[in-house]
Protein backbone atom coordinates (compact mmCIF):
# COMPACT_ATOMS: atom_id res chain seq x y z
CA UNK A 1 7.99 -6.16 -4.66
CA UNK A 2 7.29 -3.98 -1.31
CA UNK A 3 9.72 -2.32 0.07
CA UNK A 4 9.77 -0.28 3.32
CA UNK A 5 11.97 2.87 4.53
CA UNK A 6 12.19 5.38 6.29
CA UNK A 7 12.60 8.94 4.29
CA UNK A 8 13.83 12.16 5.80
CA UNK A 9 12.17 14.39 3.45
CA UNK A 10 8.92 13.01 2.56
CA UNK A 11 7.60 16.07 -0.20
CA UNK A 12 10.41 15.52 -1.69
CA UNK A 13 10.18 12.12 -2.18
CA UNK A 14 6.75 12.29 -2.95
CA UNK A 15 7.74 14.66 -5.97
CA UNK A 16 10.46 12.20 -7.03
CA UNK A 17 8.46 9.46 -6.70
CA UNK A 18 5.52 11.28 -8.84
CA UNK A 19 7.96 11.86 -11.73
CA UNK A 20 9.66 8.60 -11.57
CA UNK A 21 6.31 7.21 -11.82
CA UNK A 22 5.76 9.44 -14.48
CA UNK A 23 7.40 7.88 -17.45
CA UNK A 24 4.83 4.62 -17.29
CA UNK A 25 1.71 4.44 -18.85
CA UNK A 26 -0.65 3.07 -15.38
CA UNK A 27 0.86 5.09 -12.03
CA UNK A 28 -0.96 5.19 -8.73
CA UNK A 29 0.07 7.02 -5.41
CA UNK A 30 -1.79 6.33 -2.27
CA UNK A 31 -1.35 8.46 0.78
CA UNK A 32 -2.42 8.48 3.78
CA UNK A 33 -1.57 12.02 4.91
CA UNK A 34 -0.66 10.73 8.02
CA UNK A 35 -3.85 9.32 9.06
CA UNK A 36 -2.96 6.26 10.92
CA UNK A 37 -5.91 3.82 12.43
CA UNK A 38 -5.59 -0.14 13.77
CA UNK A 39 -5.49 -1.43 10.28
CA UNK A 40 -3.06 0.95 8.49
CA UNK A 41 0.34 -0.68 7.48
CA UNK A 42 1.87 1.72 4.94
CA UNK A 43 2.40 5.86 5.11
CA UNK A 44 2.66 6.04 1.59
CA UNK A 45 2.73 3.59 -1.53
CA UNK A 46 3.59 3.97 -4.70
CA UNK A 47 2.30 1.45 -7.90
CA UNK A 48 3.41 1.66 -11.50
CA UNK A 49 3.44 -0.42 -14.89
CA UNK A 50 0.90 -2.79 -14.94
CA UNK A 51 1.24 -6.46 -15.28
CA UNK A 52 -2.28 -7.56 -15.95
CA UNK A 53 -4.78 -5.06 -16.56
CA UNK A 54 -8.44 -5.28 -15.80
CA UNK A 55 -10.81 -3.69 -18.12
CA UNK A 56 -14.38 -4.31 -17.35
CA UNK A 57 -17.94 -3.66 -18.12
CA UNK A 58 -20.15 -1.56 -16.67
CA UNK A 59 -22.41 -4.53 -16.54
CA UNK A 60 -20.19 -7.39 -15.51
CA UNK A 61 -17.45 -5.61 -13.57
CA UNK A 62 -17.48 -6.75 -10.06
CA UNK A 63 -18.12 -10.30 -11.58
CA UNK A 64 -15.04 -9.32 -13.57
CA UNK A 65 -12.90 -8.22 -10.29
CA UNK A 66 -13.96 -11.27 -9.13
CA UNK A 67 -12.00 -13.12 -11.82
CA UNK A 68 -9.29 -10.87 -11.87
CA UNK A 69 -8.94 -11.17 -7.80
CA UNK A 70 -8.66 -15.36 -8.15
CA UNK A 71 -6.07 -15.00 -11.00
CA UNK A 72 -3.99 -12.86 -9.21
CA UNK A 73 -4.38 -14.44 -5.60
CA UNK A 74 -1.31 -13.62 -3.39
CA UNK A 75 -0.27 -10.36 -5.08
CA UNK A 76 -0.51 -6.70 -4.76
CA UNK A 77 -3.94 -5.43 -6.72
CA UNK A 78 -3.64 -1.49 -7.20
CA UNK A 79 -5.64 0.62 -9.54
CA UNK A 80 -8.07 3.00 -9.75
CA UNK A 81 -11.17 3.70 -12.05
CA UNK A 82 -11.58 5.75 -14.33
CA UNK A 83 -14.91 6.03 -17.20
């Protein structure tokens, strides 16, 4: 689900957000400090819980993103690695 609005205090919210987020296992925050270019749609997003979970191999892994990318086609794919 993506919702958009428009916040008055953003740190604030970002600290909320972050502590919300908090209590799940899988959180991601991605900000874009206010950088804006032709292609940027969002300010800030927010991601947490997981519904599928990708956990590749260091030898198959874009192969593996691949897969994961098809099976999920149509949907919001956040994340981040990690070793």
């Amino acid at each position: 689900m993506v919702k958009e609005v428009s916040i008055a205090n953003v740190g604030l919210f970002k600290r909320k957000a972050l502590y919300w987020a908090s209590s799940f296992n899988t959180a991601c925050l991605f900000d874009s400090n206010k950088f804006a270019d032709a292609y940027s749609k969002f300010g800030l997003m927010i991601a947490a819980n997981t519904g599928d979970e990708l956990q590749a191999s260091t030898c198959t892994s874009f192969i593996d993103l691949k897969s994961f990318k098809q099976k999920h086609q149509n949907k919001w794919l956040t994340g981040f690695f990690k070793l």
